[in-house]
N, C-alpha and C. Protein backbone atom coordinates (compact mmCIF):
# COMPACT_ATOMS: atom_id res chain seq x y z
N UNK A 1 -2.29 59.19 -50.44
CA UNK A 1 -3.54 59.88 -50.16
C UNK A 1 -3.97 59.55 -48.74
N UNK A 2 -4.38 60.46 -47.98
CA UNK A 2 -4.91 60.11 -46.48
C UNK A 2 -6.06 60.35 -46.24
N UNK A 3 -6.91 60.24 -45.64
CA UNK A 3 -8.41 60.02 -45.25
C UNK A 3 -8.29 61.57 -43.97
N UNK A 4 -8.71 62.19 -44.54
CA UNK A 4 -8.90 63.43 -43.49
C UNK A 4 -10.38 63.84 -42.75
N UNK A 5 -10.69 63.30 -41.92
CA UNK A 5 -12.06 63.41 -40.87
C UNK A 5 -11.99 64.99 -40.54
N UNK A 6 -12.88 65.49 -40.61
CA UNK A 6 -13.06 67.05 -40.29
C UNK A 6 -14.33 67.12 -39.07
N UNK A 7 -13.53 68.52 -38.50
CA UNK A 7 -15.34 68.49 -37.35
C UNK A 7 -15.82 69.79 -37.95
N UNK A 8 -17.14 70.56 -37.32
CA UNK A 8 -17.62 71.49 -38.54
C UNK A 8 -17.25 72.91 -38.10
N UNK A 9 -16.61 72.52 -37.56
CA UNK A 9 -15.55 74.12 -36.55
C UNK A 9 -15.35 74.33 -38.19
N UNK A 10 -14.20 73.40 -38.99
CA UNK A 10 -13.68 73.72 -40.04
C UNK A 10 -14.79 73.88 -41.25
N UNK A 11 -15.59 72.82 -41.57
CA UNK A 11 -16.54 73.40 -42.77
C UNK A 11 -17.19 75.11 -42.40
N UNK A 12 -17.19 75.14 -41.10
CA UNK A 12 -18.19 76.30 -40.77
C UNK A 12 -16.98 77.79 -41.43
N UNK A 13 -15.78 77.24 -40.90
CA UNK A 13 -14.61 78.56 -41.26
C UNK A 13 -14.73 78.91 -42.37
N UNK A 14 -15.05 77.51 -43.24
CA UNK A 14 -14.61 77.54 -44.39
C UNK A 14 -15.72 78.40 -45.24
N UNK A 15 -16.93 77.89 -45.14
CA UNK A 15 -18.09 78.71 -45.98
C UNK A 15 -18.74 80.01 -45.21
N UNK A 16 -17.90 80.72 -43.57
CA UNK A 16 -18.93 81.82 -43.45
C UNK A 16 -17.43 82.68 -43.40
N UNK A 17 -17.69 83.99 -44.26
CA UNK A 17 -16.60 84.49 -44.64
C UNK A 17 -16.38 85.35 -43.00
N UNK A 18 -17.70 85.47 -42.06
CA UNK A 18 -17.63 86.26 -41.05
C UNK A 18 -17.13 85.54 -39.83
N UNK A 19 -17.01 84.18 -39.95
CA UNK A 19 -16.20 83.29 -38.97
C UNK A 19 -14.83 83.30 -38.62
N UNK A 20 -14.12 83.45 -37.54
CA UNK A 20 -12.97 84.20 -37.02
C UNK A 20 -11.82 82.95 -37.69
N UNK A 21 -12.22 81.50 -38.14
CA UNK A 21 -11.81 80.74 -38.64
C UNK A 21 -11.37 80.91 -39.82
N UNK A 22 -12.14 81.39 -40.66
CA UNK A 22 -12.27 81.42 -42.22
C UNK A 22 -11.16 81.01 -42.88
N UNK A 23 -9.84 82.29 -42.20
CA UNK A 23 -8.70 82.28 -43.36
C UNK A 23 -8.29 81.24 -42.98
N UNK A 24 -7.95 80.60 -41.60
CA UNK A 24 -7.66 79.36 -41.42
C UNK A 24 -8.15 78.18 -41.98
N UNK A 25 -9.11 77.82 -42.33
CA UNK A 25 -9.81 77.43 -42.91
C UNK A 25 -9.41 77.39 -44.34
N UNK A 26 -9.48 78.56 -45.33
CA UNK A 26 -9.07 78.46 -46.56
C UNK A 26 -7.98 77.74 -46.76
N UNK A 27 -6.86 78.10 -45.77
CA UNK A 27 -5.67 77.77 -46.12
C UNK A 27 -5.60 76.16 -45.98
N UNK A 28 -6.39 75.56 -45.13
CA UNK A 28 -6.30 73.84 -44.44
C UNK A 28 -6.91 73.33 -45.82
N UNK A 29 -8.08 73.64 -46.51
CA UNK A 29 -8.61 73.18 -47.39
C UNK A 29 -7.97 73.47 -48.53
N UNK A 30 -6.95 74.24 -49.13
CA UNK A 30 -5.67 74.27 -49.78
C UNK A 30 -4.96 73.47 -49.73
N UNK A 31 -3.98 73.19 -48.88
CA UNK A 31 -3.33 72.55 -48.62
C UNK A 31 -3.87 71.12 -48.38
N UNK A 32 -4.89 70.90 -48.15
CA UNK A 32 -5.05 69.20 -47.87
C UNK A 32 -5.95 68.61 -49.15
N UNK A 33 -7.02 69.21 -49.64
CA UNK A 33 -7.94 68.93 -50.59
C UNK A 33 -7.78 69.73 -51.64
N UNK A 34 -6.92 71.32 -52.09
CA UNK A 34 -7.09 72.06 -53.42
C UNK A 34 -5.99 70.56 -54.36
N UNK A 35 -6.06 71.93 -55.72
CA UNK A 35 -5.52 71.16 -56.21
C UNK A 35 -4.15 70.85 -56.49
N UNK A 36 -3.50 71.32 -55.97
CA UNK A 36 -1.99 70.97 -55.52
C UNK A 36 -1.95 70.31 -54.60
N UNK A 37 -2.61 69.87 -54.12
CA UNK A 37 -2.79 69.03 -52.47
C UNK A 37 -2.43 67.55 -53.23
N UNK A 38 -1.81 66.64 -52.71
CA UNK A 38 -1.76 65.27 -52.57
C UNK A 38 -2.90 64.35 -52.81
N UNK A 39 -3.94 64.98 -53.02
CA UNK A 39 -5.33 64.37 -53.03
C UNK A 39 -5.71 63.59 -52.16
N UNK A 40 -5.89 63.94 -50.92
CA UNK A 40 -6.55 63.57 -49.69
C UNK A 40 -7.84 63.36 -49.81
N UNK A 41 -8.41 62.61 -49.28
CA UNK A 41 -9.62 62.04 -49.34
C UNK A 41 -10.44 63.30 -48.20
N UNK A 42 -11.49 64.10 -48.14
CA UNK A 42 -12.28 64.43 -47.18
C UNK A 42 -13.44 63.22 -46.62
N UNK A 43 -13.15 63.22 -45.59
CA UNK A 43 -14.17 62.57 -44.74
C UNK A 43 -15.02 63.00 -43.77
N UNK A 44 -16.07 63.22 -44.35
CA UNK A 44 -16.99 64.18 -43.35
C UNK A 44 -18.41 62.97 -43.20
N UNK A 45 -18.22 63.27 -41.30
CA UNK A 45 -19.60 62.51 -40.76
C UNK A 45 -20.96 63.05 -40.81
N UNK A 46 -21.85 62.53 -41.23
CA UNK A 46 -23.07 62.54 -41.36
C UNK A 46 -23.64 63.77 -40.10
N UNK A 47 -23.08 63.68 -39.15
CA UNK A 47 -23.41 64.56 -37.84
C UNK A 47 -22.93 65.98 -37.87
N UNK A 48 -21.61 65.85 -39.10
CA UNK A 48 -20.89 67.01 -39.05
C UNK A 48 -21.79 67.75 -40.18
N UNK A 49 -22.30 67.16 -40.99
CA UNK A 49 -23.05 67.55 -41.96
C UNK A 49 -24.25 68.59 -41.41
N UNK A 50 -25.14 68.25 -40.84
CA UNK A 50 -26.52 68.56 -39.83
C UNK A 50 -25.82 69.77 -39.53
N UNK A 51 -24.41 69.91 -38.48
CA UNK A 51 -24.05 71.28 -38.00
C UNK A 51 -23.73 72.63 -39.13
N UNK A 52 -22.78 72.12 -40.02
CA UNK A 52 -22.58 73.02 -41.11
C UNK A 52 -23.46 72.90 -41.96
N UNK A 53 -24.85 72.79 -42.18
CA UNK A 53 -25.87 72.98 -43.24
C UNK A 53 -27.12 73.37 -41.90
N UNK A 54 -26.38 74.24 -41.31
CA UNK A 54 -27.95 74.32 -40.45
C UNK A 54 -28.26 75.40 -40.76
N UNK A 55 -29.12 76.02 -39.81
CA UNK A 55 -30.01 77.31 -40.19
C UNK A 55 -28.91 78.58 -41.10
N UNK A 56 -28.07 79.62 -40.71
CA UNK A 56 -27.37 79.99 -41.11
C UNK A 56 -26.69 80.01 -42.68
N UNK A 57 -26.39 78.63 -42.87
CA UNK A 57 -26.58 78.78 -44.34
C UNK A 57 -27.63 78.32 -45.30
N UNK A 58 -28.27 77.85 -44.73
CA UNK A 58 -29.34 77.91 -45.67
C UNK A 58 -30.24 79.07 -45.84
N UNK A 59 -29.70 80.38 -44.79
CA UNK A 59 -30.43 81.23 -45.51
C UNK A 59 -29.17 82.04 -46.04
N UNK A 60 -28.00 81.64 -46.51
CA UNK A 60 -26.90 82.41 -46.90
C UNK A 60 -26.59 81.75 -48.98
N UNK A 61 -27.71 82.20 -49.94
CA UNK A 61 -27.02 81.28 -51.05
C UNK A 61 -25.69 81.19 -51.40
N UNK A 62 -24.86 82.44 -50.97
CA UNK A 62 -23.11 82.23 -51.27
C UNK A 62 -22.45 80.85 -50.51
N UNK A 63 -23.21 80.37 -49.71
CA UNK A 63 -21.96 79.51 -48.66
C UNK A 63 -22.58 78.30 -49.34
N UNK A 64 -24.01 77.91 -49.57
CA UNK A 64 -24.36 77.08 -50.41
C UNK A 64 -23.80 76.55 -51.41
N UNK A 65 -23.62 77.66 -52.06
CA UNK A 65 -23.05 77.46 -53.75
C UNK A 65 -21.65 77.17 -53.69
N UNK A 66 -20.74 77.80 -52.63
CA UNK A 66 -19.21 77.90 -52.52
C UNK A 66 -19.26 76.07 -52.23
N UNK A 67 -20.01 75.52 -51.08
CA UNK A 67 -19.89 74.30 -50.79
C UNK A 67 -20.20 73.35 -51.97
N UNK A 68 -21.13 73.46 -52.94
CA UNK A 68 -21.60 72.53 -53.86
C UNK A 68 -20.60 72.47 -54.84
N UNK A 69 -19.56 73.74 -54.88
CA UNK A 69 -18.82 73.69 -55.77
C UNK A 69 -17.20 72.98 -55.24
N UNK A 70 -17.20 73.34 -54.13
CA UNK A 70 -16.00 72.82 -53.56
C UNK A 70 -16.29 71.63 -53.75
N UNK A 71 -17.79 70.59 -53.54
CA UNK A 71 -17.95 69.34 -53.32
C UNK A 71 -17.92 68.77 -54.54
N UNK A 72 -18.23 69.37 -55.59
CA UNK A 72 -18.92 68.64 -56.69
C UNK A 72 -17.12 68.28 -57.51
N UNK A 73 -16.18 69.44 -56.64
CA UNK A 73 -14.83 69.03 -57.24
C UNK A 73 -14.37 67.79 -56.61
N UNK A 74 -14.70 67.77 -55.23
CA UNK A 74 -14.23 66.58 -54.77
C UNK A 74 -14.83 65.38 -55.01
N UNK A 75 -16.35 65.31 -55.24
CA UNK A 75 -16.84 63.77 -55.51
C UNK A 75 -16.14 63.33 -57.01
N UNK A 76 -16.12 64.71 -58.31
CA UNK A 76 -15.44 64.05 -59.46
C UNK A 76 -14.13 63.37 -59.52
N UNK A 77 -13.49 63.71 -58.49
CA UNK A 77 -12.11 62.69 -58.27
C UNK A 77 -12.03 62.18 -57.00
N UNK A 78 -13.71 61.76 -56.89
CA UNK A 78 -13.41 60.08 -56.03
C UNK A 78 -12.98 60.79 -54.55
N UNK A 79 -12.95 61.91 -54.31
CA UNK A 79 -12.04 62.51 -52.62
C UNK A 79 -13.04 63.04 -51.83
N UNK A 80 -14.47 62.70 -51.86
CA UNK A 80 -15.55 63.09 -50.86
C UNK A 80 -15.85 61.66 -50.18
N UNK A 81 -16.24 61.35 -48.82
CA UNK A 81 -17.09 60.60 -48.46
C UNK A 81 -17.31 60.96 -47.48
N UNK A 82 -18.95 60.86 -47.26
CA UNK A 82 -19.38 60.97 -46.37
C UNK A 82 -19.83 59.39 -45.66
N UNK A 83 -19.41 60.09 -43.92
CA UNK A 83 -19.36 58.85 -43.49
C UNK A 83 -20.80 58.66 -42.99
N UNK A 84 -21.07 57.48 -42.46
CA UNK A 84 -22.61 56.99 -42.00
C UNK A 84 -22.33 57.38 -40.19
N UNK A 85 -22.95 57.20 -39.73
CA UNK A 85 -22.71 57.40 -38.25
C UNK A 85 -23.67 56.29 -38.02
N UNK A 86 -24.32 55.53 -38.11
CA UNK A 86 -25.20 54.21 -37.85
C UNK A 86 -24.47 53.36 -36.50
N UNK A 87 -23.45 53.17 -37.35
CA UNK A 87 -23.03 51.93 -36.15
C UNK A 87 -22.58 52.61 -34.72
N UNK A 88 -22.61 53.78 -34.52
CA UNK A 88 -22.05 54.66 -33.38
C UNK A 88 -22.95 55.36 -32.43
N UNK A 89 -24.12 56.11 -33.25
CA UNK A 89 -25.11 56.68 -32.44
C UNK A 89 -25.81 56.33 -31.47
N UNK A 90 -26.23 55.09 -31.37
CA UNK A 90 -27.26 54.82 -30.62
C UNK A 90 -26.31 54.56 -29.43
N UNK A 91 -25.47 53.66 -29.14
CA UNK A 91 -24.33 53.70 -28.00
C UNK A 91 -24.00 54.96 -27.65
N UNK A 92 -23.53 56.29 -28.41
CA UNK A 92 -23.27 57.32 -27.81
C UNK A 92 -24.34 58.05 -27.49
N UNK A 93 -25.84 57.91 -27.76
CA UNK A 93 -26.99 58.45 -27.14
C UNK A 93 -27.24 57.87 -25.82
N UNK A 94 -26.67 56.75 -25.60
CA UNK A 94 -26.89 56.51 -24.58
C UNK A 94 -26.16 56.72 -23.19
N UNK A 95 -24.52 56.89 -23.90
CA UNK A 95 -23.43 57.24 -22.86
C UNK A 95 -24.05 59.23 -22.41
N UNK A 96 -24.39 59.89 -23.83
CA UNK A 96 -24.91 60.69 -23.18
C UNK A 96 -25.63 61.16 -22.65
N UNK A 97 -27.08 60.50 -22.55
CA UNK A 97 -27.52 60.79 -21.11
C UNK A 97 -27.25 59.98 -20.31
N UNK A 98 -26.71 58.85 -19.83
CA UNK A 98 -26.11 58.29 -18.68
C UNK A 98 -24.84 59.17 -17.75
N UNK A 99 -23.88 59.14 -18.93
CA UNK A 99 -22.38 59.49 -18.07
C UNK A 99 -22.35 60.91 -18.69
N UNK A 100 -22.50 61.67 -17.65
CA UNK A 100 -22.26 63.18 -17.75
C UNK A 100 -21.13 63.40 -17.32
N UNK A 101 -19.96 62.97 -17.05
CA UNK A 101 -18.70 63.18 -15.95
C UNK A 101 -17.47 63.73 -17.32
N UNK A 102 -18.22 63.91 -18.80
CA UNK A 102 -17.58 65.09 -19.26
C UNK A 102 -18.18 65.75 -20.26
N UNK A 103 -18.41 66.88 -20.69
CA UNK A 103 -19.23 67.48 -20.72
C UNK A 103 -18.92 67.92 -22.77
N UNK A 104 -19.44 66.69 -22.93
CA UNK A 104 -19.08 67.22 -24.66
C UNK A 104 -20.98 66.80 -25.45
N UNK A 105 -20.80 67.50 -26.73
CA UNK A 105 -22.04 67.54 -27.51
C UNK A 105 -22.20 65.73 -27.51
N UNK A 106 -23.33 65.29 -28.26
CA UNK A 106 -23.50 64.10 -28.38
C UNK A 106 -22.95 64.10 -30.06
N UNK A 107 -23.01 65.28 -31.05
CA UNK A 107 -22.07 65.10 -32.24
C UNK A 107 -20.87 64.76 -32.09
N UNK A 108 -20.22 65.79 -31.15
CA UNK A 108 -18.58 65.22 -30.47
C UNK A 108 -18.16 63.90 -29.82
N UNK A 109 -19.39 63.26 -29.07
CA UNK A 109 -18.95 61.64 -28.44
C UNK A 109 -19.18 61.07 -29.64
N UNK A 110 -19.88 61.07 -30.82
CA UNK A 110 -20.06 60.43 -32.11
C UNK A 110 -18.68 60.37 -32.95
N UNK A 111 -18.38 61.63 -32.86
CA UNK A 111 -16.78 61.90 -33.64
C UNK A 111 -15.81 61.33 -33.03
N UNK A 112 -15.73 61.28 -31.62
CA UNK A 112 -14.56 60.36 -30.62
C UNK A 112 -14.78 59.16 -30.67
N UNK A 113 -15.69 58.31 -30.89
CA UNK A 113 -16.32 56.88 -31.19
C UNK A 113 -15.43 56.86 -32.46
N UNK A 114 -16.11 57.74 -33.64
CA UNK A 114 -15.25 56.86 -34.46
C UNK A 114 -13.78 57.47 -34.45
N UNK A 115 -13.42 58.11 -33.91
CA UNK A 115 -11.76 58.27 -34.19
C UNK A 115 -11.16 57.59 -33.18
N UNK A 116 -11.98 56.57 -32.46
CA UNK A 116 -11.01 55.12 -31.71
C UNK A 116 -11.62 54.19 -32.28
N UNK A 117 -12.14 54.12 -33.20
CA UNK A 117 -12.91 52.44 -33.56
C UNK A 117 -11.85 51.92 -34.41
N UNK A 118 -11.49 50.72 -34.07
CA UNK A 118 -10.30 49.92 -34.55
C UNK A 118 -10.51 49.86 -36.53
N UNK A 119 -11.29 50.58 -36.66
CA UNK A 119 -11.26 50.39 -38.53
C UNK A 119 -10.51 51.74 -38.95
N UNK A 120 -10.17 52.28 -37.85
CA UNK A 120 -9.87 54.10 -38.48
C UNK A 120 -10.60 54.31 -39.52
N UNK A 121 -11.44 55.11 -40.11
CA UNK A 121 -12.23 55.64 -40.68
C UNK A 121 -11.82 57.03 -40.96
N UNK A 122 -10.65 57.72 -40.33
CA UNK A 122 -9.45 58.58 -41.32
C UNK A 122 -7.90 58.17 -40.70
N UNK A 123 -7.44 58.91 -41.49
CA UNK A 123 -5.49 59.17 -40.61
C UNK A 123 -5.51 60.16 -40.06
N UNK A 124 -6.27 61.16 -40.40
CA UNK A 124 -6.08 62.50 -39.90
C UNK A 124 -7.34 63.23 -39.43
N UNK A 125 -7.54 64.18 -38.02
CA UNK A 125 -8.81 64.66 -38.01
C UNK A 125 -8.27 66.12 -37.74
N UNK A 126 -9.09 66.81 -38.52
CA UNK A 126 -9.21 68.64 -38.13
C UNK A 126 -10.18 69.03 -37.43
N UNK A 127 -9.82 69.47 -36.33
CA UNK A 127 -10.67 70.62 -35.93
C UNK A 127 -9.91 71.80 -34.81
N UNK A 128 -11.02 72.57 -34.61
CA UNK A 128 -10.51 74.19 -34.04
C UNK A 128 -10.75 73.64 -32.75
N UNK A 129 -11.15 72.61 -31.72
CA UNK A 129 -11.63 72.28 -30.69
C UNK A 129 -10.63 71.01 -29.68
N UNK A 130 -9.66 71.60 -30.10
CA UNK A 130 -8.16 70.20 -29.79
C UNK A 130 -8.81 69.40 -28.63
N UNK A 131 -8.94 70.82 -27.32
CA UNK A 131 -9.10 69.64 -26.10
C UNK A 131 -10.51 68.46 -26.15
N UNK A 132 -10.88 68.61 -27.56
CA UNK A 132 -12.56 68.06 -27.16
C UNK A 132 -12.21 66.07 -27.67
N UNK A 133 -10.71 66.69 -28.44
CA UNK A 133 -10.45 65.34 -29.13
C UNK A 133 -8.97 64.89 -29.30
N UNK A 134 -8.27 65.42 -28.72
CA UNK A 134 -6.51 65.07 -28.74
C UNK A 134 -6.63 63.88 -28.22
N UNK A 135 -7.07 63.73 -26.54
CA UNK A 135 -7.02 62.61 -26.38
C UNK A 135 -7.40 61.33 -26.95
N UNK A 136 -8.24 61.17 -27.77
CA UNK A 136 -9.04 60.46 -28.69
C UNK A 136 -8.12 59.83 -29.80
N UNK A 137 -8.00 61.18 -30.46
CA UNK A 137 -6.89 60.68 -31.41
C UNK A 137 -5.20 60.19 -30.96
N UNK A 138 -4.80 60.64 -29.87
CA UNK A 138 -3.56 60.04 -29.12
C UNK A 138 -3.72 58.39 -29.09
N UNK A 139 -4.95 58.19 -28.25
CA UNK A 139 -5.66 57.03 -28.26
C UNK A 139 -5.71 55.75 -29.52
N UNK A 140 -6.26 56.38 -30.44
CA UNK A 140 -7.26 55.98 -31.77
C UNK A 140 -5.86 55.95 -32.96
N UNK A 141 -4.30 56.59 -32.42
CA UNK A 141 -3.59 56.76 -33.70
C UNK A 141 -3.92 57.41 -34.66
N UNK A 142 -4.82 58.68 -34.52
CA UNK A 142 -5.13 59.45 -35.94
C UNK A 142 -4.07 60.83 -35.23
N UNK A 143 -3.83 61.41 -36.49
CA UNK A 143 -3.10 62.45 -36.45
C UNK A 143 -4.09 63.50 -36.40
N UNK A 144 -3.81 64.56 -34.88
CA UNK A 144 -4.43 65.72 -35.19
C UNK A 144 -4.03 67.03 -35.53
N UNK A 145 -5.14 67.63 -36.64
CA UNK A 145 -4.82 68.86 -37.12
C UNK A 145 -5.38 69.69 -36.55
N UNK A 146 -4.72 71.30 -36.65
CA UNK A 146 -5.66 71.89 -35.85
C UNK A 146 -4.90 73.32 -36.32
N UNK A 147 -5.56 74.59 -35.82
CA UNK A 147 -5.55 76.13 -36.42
C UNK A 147 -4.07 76.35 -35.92
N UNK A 148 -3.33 75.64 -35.25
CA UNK A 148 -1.65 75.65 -34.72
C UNK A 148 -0.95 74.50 -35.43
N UNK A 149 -1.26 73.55 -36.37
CA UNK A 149 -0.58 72.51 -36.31
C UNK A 149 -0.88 72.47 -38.23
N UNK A 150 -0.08 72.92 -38.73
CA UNK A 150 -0.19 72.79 -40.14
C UNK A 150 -0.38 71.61 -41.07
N UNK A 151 -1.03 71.16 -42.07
CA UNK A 151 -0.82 70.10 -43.00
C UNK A 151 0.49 69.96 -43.18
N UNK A 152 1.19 70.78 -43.24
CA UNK A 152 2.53 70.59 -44.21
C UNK A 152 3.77 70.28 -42.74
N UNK A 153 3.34 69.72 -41.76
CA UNK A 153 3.66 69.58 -40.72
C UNK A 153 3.47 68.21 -40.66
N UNK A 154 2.94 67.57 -41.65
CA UNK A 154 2.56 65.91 -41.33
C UNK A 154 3.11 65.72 -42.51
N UNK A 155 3.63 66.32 -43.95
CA UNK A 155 3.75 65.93 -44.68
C UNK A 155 2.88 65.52 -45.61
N UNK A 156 1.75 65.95 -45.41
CA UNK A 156 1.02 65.21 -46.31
C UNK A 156 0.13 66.02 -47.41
């Protein structure tokens, strides 16, 4: 089982059927979390949460309901966690307004924090946004996934 960190490029594919992501999307969450999947753990950060539950779906009840149901499969076999972002934020609030010399969200320096923090907190991270985090994970030893780079490409 592997610990799969997601950014919300992918939750977003996944619950708005009008997102250019979507089918990509269906298919990653097949293959890594359905139920033929290996039973991979989803690991989604607290920050990634805020983006994919923002305005948009909460006024959409289908993407709501699709998510509570996708989730409520994964917490019954133990394969949801959501991570805390505590120990990371306040350091990356501060790199971002100090060091502007590259130009990413303060959710994204949160997500690159933890995909180099020596506890790995997944094996694997997805998202549609490679250049925002390859280096990171090259860095950090997590394997990245992405809308070119298949699950079934890691084996797992």
């Amino acid at each position: 089982m592997a610990r799969v960190g997601v950014d919300a490029c992918f939750l977003i594919g996944l619950y708005d059927e009008s997102d250019s992501y979507h089918p990509t999307s269906v298919v990653h969450f097949e293959l890594l979390f359905g139920e033929k999947s290996t039973r991979n753990q989803l690991v989604v950060p607290w920050p990634i949460l805020y983006e994919c539950c923002g305005s948009r779906q909460a006024t959409d009840p289908k993407k709501a309901t699709l998510l509570r149901e996708n989730w409520s499969y994964l917490q019954r076999s133990g394969r949801l966690v959501l991570l805390d972002d505590t120990p990371f934020r306040e350091q990356q609030l501060e790199t971002h307004l100090t060091d502007r010399s590259r130009q990413l969200s303060l959710v994204d320096r949160v997500l690159r924090a933890m995909i180099l923090d020596r506890r790995r907190p997944f094996d694997f991270f997805l998202t549609y946004n490679t250049g925002d985090f390859a280096d990171a994970c090259q860095d950090g030893r997590v394997y990245l996934l992405n809308e070119n780079i298949s699950a079934e490409s890691y084996g797992i």
